[in-house]
N, C-alpha and C. Protein backbone atom coordinates (compact mmCIF):
# COMPACT_ATOMS: atom_id res chain seq x y z
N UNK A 1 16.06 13.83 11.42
CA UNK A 1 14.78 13.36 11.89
C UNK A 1 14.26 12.32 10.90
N UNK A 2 13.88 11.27 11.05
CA UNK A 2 12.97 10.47 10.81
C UNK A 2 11.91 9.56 10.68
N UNK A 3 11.06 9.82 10.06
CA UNK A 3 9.78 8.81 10.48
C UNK A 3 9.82 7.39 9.78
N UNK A 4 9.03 6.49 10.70
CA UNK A 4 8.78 4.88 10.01
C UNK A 4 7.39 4.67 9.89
N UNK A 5 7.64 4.08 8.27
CA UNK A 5 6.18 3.57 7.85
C UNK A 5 6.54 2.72 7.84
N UNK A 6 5.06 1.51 8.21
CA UNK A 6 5.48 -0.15 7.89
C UNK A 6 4.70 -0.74 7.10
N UNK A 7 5.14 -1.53 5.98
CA UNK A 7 4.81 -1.63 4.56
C UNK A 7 3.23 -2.48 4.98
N UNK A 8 2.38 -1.98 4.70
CA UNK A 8 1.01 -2.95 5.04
C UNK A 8 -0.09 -2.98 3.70
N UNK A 9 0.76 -2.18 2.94
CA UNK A 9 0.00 -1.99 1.77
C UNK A 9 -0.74 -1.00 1.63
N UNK A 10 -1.09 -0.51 2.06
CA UNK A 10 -2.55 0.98 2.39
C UNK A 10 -2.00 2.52 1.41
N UNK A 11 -0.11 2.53 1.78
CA UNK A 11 0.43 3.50 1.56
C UNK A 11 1.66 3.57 0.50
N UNK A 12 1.73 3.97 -0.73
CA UNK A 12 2.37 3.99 -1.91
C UNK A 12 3.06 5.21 -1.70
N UNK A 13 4.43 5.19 -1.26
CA UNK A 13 5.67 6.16 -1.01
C UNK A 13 6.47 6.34 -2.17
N UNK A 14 6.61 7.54 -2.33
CA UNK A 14 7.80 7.66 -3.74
C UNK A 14 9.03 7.54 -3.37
N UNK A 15 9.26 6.36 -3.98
CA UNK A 15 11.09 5.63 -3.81
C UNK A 15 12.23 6.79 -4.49
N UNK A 16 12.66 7.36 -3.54
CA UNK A 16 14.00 8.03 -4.02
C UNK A 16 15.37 8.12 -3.14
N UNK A 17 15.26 7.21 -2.72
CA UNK A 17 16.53 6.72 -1.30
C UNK A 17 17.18 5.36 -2.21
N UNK A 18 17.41 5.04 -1.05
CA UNK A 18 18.26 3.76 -1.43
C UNK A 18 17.10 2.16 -0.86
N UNK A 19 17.61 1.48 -0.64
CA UNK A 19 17.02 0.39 -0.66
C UNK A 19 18.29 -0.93 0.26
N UNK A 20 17.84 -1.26 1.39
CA UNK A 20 18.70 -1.98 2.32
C UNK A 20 18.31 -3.27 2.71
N UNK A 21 18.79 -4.70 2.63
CA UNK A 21 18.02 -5.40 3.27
C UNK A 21 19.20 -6.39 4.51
N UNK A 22 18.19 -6.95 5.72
CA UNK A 22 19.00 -8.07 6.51
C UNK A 22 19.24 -9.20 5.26
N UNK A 23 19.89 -9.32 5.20
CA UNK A 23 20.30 -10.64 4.09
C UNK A 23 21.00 -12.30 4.58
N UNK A 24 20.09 -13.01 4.91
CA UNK A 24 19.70 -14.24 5.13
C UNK A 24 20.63 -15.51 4.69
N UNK A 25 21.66 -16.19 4.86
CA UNK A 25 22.20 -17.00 4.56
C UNK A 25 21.20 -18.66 4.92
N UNK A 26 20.57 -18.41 6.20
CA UNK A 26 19.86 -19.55 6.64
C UNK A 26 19.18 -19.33 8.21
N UNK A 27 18.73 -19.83 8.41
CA UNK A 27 17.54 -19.61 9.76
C UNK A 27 18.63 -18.67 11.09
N UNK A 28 19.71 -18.67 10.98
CA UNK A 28 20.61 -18.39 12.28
C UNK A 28 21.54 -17.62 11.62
N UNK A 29 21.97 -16.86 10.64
CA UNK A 29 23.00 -15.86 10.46
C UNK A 29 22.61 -15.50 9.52
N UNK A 30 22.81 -14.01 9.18
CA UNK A 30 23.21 -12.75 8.83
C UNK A 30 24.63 -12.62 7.36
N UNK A 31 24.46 -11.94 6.34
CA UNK A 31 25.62 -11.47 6.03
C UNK A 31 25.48 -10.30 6.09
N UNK A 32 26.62 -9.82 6.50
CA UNK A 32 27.05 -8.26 6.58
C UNK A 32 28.12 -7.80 5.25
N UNK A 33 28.27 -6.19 5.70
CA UNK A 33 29.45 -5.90 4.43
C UNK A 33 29.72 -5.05 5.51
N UNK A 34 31.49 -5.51 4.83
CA UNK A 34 32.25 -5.16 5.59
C UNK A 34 33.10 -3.26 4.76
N UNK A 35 33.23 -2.28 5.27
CA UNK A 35 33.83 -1.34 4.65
C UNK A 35 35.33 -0.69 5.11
N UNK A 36 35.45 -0.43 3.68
CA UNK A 36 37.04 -0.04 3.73
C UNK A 36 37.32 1.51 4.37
N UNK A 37 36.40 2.16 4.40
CA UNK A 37 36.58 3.70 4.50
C UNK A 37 37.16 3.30 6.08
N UNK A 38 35.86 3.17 7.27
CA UNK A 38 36.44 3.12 8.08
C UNK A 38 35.96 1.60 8.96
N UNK A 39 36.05 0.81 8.27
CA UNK A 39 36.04 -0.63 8.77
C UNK A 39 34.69 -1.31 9.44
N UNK A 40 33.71 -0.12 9.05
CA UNK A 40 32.42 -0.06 10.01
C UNK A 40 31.85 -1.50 9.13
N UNK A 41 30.57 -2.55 9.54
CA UNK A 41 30.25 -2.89 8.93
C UNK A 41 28.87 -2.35 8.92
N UNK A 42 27.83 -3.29 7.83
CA UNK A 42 26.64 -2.73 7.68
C UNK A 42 25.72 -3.65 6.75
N UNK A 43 24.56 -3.61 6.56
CA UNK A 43 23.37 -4.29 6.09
C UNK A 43 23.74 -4.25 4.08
N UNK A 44 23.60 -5.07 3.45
CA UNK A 44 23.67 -4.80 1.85
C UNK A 44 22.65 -3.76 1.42
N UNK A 45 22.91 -3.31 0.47
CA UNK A 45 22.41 -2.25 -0.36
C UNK A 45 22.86 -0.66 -0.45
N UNK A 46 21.96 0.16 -0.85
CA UNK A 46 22.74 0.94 -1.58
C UNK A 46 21.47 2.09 -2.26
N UNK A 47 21.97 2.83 -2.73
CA UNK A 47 21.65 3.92 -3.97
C UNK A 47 20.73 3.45 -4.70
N UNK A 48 19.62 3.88 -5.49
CA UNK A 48 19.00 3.15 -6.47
C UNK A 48 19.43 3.94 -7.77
N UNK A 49 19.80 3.15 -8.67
CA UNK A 49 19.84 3.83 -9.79
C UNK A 49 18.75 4.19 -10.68
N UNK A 50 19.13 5.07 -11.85
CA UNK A 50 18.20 5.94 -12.60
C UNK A 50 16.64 4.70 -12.95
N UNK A 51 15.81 4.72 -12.50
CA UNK A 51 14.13 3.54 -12.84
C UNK A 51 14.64 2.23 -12.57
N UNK A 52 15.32 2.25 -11.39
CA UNK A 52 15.46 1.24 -10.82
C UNK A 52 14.21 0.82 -9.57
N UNK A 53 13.37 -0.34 -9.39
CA UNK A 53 12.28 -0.75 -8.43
C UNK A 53 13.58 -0.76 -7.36
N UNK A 54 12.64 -1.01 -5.97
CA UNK A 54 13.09 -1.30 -4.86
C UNK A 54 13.88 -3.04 -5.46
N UNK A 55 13.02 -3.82 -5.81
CA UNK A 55 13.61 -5.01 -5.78
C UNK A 55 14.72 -5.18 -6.61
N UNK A 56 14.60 -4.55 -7.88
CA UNK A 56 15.73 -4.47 -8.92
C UNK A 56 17.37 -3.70 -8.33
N UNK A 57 16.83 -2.86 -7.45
CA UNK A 57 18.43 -2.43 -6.27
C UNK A 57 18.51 -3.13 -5.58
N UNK A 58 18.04 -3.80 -4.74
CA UNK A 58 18.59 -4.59 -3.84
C UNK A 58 19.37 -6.16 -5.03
N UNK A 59 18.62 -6.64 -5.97
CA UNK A 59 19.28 -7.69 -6.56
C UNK A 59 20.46 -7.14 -7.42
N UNK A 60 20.83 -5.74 -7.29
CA UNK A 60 21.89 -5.19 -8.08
C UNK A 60 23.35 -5.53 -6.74
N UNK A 61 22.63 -4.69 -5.46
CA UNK A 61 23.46 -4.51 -4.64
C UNK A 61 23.38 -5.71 -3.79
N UNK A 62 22.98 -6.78 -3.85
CA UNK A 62 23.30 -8.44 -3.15
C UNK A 62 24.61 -8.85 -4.12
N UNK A 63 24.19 -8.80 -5.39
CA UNK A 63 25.08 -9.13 -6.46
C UNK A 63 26.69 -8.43 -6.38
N UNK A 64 26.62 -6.94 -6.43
CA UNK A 64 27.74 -6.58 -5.91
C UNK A 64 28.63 -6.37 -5.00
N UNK A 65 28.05 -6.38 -3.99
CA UNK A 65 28.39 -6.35 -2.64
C UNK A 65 28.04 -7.56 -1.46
N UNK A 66 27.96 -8.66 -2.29
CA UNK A 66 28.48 -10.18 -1.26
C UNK A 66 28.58 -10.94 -2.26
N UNK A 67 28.14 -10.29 -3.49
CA UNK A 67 28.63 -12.16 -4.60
C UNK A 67 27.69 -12.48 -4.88
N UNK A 68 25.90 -12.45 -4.33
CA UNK A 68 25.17 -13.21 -4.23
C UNK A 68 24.29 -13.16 -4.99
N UNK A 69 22.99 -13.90 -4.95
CA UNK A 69 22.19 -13.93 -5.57
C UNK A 69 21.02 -13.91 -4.52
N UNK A 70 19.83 -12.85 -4.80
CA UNK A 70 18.66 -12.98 -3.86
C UNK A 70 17.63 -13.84 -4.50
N UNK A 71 16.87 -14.61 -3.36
CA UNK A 71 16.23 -15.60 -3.99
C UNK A 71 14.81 -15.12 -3.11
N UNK A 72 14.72 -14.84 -2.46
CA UNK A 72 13.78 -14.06 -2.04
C UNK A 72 13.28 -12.85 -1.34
N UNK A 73 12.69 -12.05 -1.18
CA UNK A 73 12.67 -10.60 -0.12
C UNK A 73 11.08 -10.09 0.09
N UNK A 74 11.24 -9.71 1.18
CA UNK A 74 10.12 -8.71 1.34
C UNK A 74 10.24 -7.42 1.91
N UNK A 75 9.61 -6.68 1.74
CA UNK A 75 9.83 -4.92 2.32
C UNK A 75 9.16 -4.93 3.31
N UNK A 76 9.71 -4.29 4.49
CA UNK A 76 9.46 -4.39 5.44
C UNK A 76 8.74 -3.00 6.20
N UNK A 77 9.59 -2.05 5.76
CA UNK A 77 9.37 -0.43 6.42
C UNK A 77 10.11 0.35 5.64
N UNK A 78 9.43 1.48 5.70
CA UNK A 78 10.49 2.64 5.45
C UNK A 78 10.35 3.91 5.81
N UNK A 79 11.88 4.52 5.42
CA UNK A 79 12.19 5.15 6.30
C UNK A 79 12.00 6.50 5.96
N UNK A 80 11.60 7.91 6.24
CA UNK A 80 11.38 8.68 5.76
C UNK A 80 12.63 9.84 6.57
N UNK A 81 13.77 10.51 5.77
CA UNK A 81 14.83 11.07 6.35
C UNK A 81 14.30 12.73 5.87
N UNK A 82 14.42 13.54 6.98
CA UNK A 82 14.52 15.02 6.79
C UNK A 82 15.90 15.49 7.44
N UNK A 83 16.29 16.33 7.22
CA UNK A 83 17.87 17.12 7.81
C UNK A 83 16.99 18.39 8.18
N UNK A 84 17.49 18.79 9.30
CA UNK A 84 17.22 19.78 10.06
C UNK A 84 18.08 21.08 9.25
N UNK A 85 19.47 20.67 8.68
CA UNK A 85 20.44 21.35 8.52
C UNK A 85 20.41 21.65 6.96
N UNK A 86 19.45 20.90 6.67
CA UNK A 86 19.29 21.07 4.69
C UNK A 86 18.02 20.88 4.66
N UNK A 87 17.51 21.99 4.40
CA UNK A 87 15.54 21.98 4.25
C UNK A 87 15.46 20.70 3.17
N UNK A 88 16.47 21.21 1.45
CA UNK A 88 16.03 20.48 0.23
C UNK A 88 16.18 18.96 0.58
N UNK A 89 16.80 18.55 2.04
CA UNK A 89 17.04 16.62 1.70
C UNK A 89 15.75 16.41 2.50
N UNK A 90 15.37 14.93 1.43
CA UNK A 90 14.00 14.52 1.62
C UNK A 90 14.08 13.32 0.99
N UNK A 91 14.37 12.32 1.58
CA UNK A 91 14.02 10.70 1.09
C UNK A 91 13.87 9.58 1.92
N UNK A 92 12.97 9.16 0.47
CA UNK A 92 12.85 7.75 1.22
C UNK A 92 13.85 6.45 1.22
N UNK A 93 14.20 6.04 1.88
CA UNK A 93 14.75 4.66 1.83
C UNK A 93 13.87 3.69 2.63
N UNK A 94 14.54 1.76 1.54
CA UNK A 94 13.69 0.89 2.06
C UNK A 94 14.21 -0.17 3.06
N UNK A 95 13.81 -0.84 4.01
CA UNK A 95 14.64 -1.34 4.40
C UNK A 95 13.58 -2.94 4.53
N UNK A 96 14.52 -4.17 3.99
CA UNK A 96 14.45 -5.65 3.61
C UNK A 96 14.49 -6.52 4.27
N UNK A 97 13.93 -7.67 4.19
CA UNK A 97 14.62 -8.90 4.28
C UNK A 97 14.86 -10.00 3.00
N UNK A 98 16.22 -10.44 3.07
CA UNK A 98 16.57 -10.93 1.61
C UNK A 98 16.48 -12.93 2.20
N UNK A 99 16.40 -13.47 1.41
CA UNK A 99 17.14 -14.92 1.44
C UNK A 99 18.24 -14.74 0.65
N UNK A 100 19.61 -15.18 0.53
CA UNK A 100 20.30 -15.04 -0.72
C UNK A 100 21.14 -16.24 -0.47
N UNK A 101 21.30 -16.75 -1.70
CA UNK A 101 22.76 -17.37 -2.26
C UNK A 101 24.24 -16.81 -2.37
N UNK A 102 25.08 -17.58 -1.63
CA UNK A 102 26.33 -16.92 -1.62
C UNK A 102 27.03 -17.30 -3.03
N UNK A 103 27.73 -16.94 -3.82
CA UNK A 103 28.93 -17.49 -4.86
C UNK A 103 30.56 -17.52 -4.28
N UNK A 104 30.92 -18.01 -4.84
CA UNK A 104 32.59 -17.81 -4.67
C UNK A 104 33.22 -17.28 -3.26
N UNK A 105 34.04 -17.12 -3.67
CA UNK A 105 35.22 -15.96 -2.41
C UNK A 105 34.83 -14.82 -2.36
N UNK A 106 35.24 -13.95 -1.46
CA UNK A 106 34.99 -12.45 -0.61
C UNK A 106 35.76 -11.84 -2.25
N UNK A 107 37.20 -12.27 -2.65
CA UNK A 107 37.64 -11.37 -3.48
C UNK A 107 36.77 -11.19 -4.87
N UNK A 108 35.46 -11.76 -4.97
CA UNK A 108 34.71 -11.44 -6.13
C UNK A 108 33.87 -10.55 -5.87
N UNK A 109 34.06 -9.60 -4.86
CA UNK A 109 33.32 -8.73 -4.47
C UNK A 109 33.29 -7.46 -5.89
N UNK A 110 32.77 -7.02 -6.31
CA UNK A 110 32.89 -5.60 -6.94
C UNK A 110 31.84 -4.66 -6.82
N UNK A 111 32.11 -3.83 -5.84
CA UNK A 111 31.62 -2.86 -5.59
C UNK A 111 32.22 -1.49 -6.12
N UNK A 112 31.67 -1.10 -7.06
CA UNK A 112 31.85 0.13 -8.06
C UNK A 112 31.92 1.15 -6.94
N UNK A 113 31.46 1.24 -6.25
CA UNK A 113 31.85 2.16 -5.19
C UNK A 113 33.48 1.92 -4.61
N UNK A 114 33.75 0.62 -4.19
CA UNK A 114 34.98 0.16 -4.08
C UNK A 114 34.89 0.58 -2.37
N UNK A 115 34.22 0.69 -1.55
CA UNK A 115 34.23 0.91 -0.23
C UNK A 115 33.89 -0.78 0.76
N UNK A 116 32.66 -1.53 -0.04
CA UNK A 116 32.67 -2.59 0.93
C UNK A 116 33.76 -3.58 0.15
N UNK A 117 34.49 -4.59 1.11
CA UNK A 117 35.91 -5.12 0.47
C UNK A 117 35.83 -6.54 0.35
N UNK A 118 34.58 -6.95 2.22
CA UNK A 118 34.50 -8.05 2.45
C UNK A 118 33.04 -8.13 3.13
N UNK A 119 32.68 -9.62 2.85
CA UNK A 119 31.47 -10.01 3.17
C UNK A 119 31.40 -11.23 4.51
N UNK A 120 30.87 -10.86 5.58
CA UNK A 120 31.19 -11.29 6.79
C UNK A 120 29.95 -12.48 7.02
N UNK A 121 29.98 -13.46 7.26
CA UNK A 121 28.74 -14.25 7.63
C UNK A 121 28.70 -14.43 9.50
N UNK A 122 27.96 -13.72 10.09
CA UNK A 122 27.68 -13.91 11.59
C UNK A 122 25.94 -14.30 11.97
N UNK A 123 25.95 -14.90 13.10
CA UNK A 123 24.81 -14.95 14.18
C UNK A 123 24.39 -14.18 13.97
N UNK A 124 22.93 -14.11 13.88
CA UNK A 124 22.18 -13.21 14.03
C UNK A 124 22.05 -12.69 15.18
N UNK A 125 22.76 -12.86 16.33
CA UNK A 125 22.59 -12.59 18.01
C UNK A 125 23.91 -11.71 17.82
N UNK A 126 24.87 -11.54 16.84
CA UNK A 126 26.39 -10.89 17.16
C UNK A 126 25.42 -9.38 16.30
N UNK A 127 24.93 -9.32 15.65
CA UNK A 127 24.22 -8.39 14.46
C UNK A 127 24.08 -7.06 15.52
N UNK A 128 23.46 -7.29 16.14
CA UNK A 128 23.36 -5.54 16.86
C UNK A 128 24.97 -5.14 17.22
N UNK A 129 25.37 -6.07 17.89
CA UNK A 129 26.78 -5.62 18.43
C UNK A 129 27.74 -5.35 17.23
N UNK A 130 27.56 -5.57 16.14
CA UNK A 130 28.43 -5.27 14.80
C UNK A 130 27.90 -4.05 14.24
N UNK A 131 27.20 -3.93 14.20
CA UNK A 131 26.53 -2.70 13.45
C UNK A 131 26.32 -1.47 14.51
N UNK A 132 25.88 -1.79 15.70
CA UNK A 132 25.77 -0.59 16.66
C UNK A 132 24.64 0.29 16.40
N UNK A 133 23.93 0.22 15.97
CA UNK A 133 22.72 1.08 15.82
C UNK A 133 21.94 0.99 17.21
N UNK A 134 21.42 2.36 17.15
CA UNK A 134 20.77 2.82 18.59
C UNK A 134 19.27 1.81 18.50
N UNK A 135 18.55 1.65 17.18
CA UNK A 135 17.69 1.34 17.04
C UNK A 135 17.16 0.20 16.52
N UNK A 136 18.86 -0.70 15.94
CA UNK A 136 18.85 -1.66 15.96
C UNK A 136 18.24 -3.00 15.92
N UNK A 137 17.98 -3.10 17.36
CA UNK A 137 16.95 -3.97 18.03
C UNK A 137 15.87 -4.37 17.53
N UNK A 138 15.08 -3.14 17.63
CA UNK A 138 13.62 -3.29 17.35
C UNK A 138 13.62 -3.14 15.64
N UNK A 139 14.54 -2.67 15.05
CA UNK A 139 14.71 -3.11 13.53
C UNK A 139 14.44 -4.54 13.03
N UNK A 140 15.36 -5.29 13.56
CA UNK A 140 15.91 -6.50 13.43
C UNK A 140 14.61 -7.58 13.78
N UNK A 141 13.86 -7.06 15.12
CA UNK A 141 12.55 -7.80 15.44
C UNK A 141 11.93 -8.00 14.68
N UNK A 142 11.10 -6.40 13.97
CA UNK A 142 10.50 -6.30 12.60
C UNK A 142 10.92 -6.78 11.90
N UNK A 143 12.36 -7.25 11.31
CA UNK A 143 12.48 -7.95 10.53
C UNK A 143 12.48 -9.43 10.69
N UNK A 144 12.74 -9.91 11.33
CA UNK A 144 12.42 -11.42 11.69
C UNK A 144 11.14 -11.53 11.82
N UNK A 145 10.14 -11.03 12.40
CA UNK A 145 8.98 -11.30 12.39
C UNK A 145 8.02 -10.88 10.95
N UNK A 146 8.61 -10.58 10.19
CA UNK A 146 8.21 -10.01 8.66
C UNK A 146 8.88 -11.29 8.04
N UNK A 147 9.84 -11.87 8.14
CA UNK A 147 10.37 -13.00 7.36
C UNK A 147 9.73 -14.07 7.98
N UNK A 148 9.31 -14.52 9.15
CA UNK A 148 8.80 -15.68 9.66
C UNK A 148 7.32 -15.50 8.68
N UNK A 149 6.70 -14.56 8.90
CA UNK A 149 5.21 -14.34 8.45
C UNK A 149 5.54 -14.54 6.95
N UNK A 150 6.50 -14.39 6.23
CA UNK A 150 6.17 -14.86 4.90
C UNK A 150 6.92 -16.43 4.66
N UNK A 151 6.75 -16.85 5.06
CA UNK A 151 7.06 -18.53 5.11
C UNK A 151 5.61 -19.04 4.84
């Protein structure tokens, strides 16, 4: 089960999830990461490490997992996860929009995890159909309309 808050300022959530953003090459595509486990792809980011900010993970996990460099972001929503099946799980994760700079080739990827391998640049119109999320959609809205508004 989970609930969505949308970042408007009013409400100060304790960050203990991970931190995700759409990551922006230019007005019309998307980079994705691509994974080795089972080939799924998916949005950058990740885990936050030990007093790590929301922004300081996501510029960890742009860096490791496409090469890049974020040059700009804003927070968009987040997500609040309960398990039906584990009373003790309880977190928050954030979910982004990045601008970023690409570097080099796919093989400078290093992901200490070692699961994403490759970094995919698509349409932002192919993005639901790659990722498959039920909810997708109206994710992706919020996020474009959260990145237009900060221009």
């Amino acid at each position: 089960m989970a609930e969505m808050f949308y970042d408007d300022g009013s409400k100060d959530v304790q960050f203990n999830g991970g931190s995700h953003a759409f990551c922006f090459v230019d007005d019309d595509h998307i980079v994705l990461t691509h994974h080795a486990k089972d080939g799924h792809y998916g949005i950058v980011g990740g885990g936050r490490e030990q007093a790590e900010t929301i922004e300081q993970t996501l510029v960890r996990e742009v860096r490791e997992e496409i090469n890049g460099q974020m040059l700009k972001y804003g927070k968009v929503f987040a997500i609040h996860s309960l398990r039906t099946d584990d009373p003790n799980y309880d977190t928050w994760s954030f979910q982004s929009w990045a601008n970023v700079k690409l570097f080099g080739e796919d093989q400078k990827i290093v992901d200490p995890d070692g699961d994403v391998f490759a970094r995919v640049i698509v349409p932002i119109s192919e993005v639901p159909k790659l990722l498959g999320w039920s909810d997708l959609g109206d994710r992706l809205e919020i996020v474009l309309a959260a990145r237009a508004a900060a221009r």
